[in-house]
Protein backbone atom coordinates (compact mmCIF):
# COMPACT_ATOMS: atom_id res chain seq x y z
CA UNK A 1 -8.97 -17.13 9.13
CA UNK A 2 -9.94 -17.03 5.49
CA UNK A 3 -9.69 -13.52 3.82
CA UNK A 4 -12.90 -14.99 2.14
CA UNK A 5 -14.47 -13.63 5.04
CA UNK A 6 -13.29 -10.43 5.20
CA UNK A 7 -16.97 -8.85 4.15
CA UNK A 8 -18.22 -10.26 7.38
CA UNK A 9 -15.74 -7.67 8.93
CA UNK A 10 -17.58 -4.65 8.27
CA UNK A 11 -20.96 -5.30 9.33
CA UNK A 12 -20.45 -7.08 12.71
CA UNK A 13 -18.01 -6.75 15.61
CA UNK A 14 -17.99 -10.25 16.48
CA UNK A 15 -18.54 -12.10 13.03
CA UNK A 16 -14.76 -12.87 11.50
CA UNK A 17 -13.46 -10.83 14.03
CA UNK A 18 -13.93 -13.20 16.82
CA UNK A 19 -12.25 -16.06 14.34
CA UNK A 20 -8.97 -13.71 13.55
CA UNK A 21 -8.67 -12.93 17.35
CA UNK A 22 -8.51 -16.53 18.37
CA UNK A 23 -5.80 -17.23 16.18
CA UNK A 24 -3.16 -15.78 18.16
CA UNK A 25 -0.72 -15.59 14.85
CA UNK A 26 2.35 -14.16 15.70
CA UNK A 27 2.54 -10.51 14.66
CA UNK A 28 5.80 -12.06 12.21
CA UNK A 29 3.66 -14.15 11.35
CA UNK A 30 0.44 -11.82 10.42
CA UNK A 31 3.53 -9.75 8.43
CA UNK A 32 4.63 -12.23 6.15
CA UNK A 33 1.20 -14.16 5.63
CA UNK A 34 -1.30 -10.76 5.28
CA UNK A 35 0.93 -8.08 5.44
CA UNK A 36 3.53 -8.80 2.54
CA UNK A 37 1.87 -10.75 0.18
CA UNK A 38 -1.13 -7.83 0.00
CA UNK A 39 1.62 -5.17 0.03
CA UNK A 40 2.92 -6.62 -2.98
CA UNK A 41 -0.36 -5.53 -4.97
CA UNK A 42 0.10 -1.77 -5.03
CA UNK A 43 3.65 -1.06 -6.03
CA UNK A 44 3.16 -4.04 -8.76
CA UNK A 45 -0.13 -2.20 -10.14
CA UNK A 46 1.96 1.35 -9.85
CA UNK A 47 4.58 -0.38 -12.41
CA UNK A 48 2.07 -1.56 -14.48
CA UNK A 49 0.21 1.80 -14.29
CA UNK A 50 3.38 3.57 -14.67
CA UNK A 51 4.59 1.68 -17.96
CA UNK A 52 1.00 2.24 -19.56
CA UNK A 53 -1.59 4.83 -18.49
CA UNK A 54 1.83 6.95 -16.64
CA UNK A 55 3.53 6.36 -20.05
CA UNK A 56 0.38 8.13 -22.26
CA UNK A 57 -0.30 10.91 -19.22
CA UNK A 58 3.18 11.48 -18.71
CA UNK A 59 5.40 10.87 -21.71
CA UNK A 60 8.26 13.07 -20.30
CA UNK A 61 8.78 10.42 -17.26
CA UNK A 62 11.44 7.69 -17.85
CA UNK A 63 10.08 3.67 -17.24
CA UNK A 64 12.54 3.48 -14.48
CA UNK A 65 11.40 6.45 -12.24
CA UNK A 66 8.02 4.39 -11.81
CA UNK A 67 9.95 1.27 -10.66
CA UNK A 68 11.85 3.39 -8.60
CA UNK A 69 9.02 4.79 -7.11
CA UNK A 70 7.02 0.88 -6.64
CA UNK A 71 10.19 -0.21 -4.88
CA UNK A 72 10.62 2.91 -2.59
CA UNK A 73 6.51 2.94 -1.79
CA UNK A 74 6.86 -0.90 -0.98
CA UNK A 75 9.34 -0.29 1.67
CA UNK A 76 7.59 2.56 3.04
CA UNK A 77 4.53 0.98 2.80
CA UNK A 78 5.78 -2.50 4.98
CA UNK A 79 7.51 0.00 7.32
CA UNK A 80 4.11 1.71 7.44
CA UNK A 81 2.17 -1.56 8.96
CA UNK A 82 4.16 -1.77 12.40
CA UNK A 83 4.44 1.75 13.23
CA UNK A 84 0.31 2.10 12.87
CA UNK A 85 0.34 -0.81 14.91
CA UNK A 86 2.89 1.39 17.51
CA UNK A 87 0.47 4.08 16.79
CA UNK A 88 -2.80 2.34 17.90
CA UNK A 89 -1.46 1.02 20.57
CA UNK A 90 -0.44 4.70 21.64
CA UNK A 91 -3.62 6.18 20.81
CA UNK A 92 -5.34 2.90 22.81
CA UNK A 93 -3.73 3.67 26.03
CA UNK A 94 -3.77 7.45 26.21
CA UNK A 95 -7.56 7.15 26.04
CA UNK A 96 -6.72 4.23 28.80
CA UNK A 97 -7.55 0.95 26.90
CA UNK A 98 -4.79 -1.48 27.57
CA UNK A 99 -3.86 -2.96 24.49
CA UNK A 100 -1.09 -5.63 23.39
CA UNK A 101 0.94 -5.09 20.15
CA UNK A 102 -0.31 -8.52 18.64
CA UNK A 103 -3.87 -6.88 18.66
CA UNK A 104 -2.70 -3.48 17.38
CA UNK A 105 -0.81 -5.23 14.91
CA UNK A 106 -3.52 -7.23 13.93
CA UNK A 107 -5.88 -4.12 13.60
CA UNK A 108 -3.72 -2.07 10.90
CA UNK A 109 -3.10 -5.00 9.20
CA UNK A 110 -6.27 -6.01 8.33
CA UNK A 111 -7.90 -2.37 8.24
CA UNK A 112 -5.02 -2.29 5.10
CA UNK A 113 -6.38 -4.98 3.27
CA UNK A 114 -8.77 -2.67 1.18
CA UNK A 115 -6.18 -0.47 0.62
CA UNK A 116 -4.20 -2.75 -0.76
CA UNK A 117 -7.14 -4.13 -2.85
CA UNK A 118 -8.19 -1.06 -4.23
CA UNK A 119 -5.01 -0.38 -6.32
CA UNK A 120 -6.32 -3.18 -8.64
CA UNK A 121 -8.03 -0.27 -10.29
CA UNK A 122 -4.70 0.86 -11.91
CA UNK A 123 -5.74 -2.02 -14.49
CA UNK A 124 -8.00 0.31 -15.72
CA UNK A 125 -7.35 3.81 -17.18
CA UNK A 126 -10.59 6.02 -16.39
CA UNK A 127 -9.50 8.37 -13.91
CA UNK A 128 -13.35 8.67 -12.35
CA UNK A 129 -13.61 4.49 -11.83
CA UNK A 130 -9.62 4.75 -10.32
CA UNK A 131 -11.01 7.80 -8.47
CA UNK A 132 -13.84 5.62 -7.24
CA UNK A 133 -12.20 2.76 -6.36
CA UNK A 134 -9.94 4.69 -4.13
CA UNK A 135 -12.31 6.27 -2.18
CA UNK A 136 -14.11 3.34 -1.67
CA UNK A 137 -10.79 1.05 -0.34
CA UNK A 138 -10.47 4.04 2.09
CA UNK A 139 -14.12 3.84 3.10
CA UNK A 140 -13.62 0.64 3.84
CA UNK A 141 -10.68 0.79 5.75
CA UNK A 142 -11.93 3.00 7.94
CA UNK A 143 -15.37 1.34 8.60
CA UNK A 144 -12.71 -1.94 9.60
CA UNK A 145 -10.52 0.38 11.91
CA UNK A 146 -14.10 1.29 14.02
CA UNK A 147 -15.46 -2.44 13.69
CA UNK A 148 -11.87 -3.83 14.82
CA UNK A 149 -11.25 -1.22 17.78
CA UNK A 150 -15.03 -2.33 19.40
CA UNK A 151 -13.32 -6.38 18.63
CA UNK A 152 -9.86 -6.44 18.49
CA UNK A 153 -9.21 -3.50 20.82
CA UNK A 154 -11.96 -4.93 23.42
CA UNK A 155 -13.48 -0.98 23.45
CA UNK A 156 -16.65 -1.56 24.91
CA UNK A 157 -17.80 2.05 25.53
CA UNK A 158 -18.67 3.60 22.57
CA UNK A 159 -17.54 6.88 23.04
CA UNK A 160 -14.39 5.54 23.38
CA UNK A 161 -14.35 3.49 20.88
CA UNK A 162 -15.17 6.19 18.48
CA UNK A 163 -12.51 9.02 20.03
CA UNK A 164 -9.92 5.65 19.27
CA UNK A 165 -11.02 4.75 15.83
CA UNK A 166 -11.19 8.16 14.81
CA UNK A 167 -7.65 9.20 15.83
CA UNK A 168 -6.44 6.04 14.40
CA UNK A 169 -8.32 6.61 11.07
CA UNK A 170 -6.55 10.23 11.19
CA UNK A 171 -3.33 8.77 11.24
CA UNK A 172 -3.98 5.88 8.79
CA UNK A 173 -5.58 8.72 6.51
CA UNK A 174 -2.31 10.99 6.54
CA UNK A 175 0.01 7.65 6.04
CA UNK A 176 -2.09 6.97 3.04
CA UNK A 177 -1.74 10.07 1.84
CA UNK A 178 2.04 10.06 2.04
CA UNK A 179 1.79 6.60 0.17
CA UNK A 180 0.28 8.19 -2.37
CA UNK A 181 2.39 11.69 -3.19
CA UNK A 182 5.01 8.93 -3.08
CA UNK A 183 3.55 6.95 -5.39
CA UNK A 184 3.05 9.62 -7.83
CA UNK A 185 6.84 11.43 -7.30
CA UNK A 186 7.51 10.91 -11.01
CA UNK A 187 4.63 12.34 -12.36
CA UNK A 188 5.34 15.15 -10.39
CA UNK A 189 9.08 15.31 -11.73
């Protein structure tokens, strides 16, 4: 599975998603191919960020509390990417969808990928296109999270589906969140 067809993702939920599930990559495997190397983006764009636009916004804040705080949200952030997976596969079978960790694993890793992405922004230093950026990476992680529970999952009733997705989204949302205020701890100091 390219990543080149990731767009395909989010309008169909058969088209790329059919490809990734007939892989069968390991969820190891999925960690260190996907999950790490994407990973990598955001606490490398927070340093960057940190030693220019956090050095102009936030003169006060020494260089190294931004590393600091790329290393610690790296960490938290790889942590994050199995326990979602622990979490869909929670949320999956109290709504009674049987679901294997591979598949869970595969869904938050690949909803993450425009997470992830959208931290390129930090390149930039206009707060509204950063501020855009953002919202749109979430966006489109959650419109992968509903496409990959209806694929991935095997959810074919779509009430279902949706209560799944939803809580999942929920749960990615206040992760993301954390990721963030973490992120941003020495700004804040």
């Amino acid at each position: 599975m390219s990543i080149l067809r990731l767009h395909k993702m989010f309008v169909s939920s058969d088209e790329g998603w059919d490809e990734l599930a007939h892989m069968h990559a390991s969820p190891l495997k999925l960690f260190f191919f996907l999950a790490v190397p994407f990973s990598l983006i955001p606490p490398l764009m927070l340093e960057y960020a940190g030693h220019h636009i956090g050095a102009i916004m936030f003169p006060n804040t020494a260089a190294q509390a931004w590393s600091m705080a790329a290393l610690f949200f790296l960490v938290v952030e790889l942590i994050t990417v199995p326990l979602m997976a622990r979490a869909i596969m929670s949320v999956a079978g109290s709504k009674g969808t049987a679901c294997n960790y591979l598949d869970a694993f595969t869904l938050a890793a690949v909803a993450a990928v425009p997470l992830w992405l959208s931290s390129l922004v930090l390149f930039s230093d206009q707060i509204a296109l950063i501020v855009a950026m953002v919202v749109l990476g979430v966006a489109a992680s959650v419109v992968l999270i509903f496409r990959g529970v209806e694929s991935i999952l095997k959810v074919e009733e779509d009430v279902v589906a949706f209560d799944i997705a939803y809580t999942v989204t929920a749960l990615g949302l206040i992760a993301w969140v954390l990721l963030v205020m973490l992120g941003l701890v020495p700004a804040l100091t």
